[in-house]
C-alpha atoms as a PDB file:
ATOM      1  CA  UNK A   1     133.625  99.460 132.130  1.00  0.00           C
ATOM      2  CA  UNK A   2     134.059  97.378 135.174  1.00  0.00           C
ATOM      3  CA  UNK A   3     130.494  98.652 136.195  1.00  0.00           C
ATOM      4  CA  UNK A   4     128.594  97.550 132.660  1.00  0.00           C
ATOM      5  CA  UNK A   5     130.237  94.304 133.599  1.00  0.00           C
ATOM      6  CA  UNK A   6     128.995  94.052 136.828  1.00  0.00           C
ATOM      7  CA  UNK A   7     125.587  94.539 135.777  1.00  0.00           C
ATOM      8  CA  UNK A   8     126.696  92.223 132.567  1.00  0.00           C
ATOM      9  CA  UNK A   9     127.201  89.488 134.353  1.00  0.00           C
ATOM     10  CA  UNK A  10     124.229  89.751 137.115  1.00  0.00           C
ATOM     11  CA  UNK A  11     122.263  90.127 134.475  1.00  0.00           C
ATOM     12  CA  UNK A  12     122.768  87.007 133.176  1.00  0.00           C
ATOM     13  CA  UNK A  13     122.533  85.437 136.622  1.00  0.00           C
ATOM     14  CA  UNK A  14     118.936  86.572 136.689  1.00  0.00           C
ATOM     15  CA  UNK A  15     118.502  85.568 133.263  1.00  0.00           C
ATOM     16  CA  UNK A  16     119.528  81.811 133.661  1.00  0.00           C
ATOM     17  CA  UNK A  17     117.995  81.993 136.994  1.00  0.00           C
ATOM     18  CA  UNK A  18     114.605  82.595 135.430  1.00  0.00           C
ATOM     19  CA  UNK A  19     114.836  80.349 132.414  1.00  0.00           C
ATOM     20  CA  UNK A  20     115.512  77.495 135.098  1.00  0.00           C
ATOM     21  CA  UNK A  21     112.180  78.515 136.967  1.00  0.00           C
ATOM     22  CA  UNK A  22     110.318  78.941 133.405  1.00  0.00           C
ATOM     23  CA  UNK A  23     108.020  75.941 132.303  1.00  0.00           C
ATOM     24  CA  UNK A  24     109.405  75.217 128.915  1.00  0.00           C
ATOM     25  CA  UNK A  25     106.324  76.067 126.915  1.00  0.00           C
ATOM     26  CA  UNK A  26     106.350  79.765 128.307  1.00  0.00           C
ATOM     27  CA  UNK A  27     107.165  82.693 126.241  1.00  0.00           C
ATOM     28  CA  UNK A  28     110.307  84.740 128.000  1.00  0.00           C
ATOM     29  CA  UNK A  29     111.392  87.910 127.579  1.00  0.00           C
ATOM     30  CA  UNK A  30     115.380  87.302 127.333  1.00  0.00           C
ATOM     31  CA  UNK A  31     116.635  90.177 130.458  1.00  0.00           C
ATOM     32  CA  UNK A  32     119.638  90.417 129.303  1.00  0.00           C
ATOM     33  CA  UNK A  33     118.323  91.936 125.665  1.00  0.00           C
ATOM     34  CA  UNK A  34     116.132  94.460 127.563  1.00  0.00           C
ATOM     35  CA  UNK A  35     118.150  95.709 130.248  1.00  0.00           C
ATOM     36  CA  UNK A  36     120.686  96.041 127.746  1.00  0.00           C
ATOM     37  CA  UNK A  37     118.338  98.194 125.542  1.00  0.00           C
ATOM     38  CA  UNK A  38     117.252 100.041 128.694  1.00  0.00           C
ATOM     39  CA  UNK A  39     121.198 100.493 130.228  1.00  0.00           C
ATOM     40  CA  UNK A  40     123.386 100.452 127.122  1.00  0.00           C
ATOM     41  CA  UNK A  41     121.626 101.835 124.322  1.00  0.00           C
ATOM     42  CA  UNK A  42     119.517 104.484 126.591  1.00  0.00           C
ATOM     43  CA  UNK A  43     122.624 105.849 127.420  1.00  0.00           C
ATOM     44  CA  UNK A  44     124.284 105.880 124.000  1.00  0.00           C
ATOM     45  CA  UNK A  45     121.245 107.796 122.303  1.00  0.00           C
ATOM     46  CA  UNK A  46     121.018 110.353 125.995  1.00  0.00           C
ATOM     47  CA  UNK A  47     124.839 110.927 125.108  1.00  0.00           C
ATOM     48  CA  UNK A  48     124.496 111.205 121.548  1.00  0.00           C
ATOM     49  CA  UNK A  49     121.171 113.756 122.300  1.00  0.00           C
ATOM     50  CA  UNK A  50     123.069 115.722 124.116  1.00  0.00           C
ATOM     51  CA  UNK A  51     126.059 116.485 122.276  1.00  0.00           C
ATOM     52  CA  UNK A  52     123.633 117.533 119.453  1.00  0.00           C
ATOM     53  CA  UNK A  53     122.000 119.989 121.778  1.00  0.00           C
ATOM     54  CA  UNK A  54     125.093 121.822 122.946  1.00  0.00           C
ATOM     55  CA  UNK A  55     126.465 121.902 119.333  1.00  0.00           C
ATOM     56  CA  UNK A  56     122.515 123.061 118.335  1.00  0.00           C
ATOM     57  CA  UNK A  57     123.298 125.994 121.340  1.00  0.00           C
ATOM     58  CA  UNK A  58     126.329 126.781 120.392  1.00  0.00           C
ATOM     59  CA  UNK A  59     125.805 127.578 117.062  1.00  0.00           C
ATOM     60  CA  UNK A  60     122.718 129.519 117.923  1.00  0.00           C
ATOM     61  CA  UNK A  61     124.818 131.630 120.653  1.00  0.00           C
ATOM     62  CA  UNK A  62     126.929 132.412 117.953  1.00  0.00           C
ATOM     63  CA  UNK A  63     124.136 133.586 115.933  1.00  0.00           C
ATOM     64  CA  UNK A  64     122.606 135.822 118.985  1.00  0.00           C
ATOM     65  CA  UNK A  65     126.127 137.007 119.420  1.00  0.00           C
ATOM     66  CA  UNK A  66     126.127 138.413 115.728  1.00  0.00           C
ATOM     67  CA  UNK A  67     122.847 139.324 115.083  1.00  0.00           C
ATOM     68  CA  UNK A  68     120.938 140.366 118.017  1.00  0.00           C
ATOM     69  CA  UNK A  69     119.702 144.354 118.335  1.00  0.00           C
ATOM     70  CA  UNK A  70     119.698 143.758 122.530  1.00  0.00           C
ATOM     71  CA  UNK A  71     122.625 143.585 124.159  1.00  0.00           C
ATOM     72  CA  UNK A  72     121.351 141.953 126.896  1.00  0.00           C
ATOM     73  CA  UNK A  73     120.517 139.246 124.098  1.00  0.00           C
ATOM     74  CA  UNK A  74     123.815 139.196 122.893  1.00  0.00           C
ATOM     75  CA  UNK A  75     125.271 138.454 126.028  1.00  0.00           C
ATOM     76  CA  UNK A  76     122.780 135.688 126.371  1.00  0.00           C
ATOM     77  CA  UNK A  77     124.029 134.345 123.307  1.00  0.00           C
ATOM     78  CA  UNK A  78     127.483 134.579 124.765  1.00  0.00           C
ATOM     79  CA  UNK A  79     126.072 132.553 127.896  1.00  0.00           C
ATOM     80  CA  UNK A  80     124.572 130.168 125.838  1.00  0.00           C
ATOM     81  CA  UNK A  81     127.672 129.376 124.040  1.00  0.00           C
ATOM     82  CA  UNK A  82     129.782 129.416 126.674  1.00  0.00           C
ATOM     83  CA  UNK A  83     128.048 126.982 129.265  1.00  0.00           C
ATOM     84  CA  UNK A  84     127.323 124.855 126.000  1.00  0.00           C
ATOM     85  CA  UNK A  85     130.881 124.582 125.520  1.00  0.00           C
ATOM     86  CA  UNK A  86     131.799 123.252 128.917  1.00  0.00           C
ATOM     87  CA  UNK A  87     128.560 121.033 129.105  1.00  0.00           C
ATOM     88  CA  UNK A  88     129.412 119.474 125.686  1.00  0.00           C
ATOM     89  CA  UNK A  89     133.329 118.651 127.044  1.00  0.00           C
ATOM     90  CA  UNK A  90     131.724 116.927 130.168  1.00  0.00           C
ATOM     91  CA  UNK A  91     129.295 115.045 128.196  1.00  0.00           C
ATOM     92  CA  UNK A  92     132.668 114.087 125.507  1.00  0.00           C
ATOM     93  CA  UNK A  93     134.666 113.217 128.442  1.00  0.00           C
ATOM     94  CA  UNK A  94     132.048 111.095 129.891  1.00  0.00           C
ATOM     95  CA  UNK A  95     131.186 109.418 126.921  1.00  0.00           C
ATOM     96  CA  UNK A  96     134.247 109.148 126.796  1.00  0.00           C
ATOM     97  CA  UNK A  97     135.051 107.265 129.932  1.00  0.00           C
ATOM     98  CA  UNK A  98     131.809 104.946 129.431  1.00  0.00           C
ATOM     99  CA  UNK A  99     132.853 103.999 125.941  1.00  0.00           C
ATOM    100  CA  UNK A 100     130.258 105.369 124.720  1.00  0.00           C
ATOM    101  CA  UNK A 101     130.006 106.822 121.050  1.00  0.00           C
ATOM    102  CA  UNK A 102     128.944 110.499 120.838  1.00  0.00           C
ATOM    103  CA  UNK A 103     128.952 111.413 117.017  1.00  0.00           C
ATOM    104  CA  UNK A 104     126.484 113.317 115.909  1.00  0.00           C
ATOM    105  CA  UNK A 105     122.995 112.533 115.853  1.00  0.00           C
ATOM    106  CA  UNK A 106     120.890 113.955 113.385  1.00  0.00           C
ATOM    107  CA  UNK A 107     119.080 117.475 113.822  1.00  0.00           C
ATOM    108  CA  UNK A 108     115.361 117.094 114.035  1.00  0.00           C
ATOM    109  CA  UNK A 109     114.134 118.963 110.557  1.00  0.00           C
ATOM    110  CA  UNK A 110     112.455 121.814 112.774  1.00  0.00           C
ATOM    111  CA  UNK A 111     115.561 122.813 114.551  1.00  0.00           C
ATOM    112  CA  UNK A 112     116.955 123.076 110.791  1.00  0.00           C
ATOM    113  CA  UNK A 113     113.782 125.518 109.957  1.00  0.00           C
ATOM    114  CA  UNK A 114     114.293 127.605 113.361  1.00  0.00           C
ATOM    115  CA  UNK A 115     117.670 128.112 112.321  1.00  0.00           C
ATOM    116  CA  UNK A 116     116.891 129.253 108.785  1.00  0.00           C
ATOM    117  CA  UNK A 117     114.156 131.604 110.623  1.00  0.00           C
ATOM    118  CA  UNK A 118     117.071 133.139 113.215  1.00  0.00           C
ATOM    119  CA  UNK A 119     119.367 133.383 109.852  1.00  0.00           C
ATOM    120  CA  UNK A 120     116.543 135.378 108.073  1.00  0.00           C
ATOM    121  CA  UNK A 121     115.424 137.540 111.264  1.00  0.00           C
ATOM    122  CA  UNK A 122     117.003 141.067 111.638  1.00  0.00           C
ATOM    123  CA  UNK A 123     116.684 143.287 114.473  1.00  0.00           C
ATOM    124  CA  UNK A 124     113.644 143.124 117.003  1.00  0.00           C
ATOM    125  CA  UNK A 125     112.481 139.848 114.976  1.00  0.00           C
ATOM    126  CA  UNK A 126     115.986 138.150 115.530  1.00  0.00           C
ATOM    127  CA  UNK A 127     116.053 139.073 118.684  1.00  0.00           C
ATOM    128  CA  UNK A 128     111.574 137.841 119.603  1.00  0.00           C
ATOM    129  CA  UNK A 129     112.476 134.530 117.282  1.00  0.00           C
ATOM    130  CA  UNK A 130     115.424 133.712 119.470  1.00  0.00           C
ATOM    131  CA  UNK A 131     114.047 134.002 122.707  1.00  0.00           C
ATOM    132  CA  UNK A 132     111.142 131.735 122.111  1.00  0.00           C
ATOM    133  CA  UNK A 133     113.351 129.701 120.116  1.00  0.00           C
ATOM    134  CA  UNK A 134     115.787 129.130 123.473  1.00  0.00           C
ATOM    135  CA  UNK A 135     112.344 129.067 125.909  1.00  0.00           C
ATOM    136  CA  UNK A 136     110.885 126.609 124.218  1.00  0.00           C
ATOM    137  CA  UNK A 137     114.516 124.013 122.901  1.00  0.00           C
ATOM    138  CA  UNK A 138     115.070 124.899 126.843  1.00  0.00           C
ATOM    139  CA  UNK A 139     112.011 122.902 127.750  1.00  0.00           C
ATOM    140  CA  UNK A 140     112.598 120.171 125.404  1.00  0.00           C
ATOM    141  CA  UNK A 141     116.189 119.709 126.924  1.00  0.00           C
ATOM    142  CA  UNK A 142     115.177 119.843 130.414  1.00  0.00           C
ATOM    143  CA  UNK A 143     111.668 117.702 129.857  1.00  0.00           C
ATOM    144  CA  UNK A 144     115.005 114.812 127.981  1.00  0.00           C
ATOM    145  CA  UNK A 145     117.055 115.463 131.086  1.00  0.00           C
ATOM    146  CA  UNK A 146     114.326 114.741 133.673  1.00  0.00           C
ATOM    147  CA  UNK A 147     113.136 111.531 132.031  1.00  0.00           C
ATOM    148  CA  UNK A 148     116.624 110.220 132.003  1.00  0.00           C
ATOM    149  CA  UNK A 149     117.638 111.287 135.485  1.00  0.00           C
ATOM    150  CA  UNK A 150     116.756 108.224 137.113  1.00  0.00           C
ATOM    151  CA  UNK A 151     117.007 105.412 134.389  1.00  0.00           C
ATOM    152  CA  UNK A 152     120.765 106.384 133.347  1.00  0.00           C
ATOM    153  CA  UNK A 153     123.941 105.021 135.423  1.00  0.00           C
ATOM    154  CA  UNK A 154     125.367 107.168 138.495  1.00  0.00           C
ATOM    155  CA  UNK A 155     127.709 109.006 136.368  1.00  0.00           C
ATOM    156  CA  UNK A 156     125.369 109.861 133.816  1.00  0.00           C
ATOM    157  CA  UNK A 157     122.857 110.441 136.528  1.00  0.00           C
ATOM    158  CA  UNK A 158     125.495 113.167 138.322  1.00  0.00           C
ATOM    159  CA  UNK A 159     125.601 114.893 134.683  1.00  0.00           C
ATOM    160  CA  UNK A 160     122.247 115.308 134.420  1.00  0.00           C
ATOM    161  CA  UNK A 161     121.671 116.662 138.054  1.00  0.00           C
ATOM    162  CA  UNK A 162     124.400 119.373 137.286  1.00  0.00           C
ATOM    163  CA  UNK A 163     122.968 119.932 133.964  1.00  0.00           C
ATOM    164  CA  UNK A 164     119.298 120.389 134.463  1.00  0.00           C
ATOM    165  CA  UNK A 165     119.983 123.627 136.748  1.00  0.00           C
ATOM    166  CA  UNK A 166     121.879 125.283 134.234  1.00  0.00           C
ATOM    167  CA  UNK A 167     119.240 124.470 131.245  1.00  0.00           C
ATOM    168  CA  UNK A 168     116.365 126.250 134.166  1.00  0.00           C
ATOM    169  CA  UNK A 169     118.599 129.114 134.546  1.00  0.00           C
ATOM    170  CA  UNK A 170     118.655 129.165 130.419  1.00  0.00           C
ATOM    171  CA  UNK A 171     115.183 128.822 130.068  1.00  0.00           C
ATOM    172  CA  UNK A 172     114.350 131.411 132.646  1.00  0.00           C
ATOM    173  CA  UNK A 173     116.758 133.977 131.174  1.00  0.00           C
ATOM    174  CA  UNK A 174     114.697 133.754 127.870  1.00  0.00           C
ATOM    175  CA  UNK A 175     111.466 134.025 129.583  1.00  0.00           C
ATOM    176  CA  UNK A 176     112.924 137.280 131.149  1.00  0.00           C
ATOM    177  CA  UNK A 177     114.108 139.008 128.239  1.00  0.00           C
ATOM    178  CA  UNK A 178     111.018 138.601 126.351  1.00  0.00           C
ATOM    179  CA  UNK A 179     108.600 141.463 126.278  1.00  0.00           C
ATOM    180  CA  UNK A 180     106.271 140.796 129.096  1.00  0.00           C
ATOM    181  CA  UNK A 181     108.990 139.536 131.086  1.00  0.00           C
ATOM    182  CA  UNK A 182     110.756 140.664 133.829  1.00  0.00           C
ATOM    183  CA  UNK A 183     113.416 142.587 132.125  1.00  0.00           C
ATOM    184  CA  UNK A 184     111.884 142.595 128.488  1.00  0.00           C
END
């Protein structure tokens, strides 16, 4: 809190400190409204994106867990839950701590539809759907992660950093277990 007043209040130092040096008849963009869309709102909507993606893993985990034919699958299921679980209470606590609000965010409609696929799938087909499922919601998570690593404030910007390795070791797991892959 003490930080996002910090950068409140220099804000607005460099706000009135170029409406002073502004001729009058120039059209300003007012700082303070876009850094706070940039700082405040960024964050909110990185924090609400990412709560929605661990509960998104979990329940798929759980799914993989119960309906996989592979038991290597299953236990990836079990590691997808599991280190969705503790990333989703750091990014609670943290959103916590920066006052931040992490309800949910709404599901994009194709994450509903890949979930009604895994639901559907049985056997060998559960277990191909899943695994491109995870390879390719793995890249989208990382490619959100590595556009907000260096925009977002420090804390945010340590989550990320010990985020992003676990979401390559995720994706690369899938990649492996697919046929073709190093252990599929």
């Amino acid at each position: 809190m003490r930080t996002l007043m910090r950068v409140t209040l220099g804000l607005l130092a460099v706000s009135v400190a170029a409406a002073a040096k502004s001729p009058p008849t120039e059209r300003r963009v007012d700082v303070l409204d876009v850094s706070a869309a940039q700082a405040g709102v960024g964050a909110q909507d990185l924090v609400k994106k990412l709560h929605a993606v661990n509960e998104l893993e979990m329940r798929i985990g759980q799914t993989a867990v119960r309906k996989a034919r592979d038991p290597r699958v299953r236990r990836y299921g079990r590691l997808l839950w599991r280190d969705h679980r503790t990333a989703d209470a750091e990014v609670l606590a943290l959103a916590k701590k920066l006052e931040l609000d992490p309800s949910k965010h709404t599901h994009d409609p194709a994450d509903q539809a890949m979930l009604d696929t895994l639901e559907s799938s049985t056997g060998a087909d559960f277990d191909r759907e899943f695994l491109s499922a995870m390879q390719a919601g793995h890249q989208k998570a990382i490619a959100l992660l590595e556009s907000a690593r260096e925009s977002q404030s420090p804390a945010l910007r340590d989550l990320v950093g010990r985020l992003l390795p676990i979401l390559r070791q995720h994706e690369q797991i899938s990649l492996n277990l697919q046929p073709g892959g190093r252990h599929g």
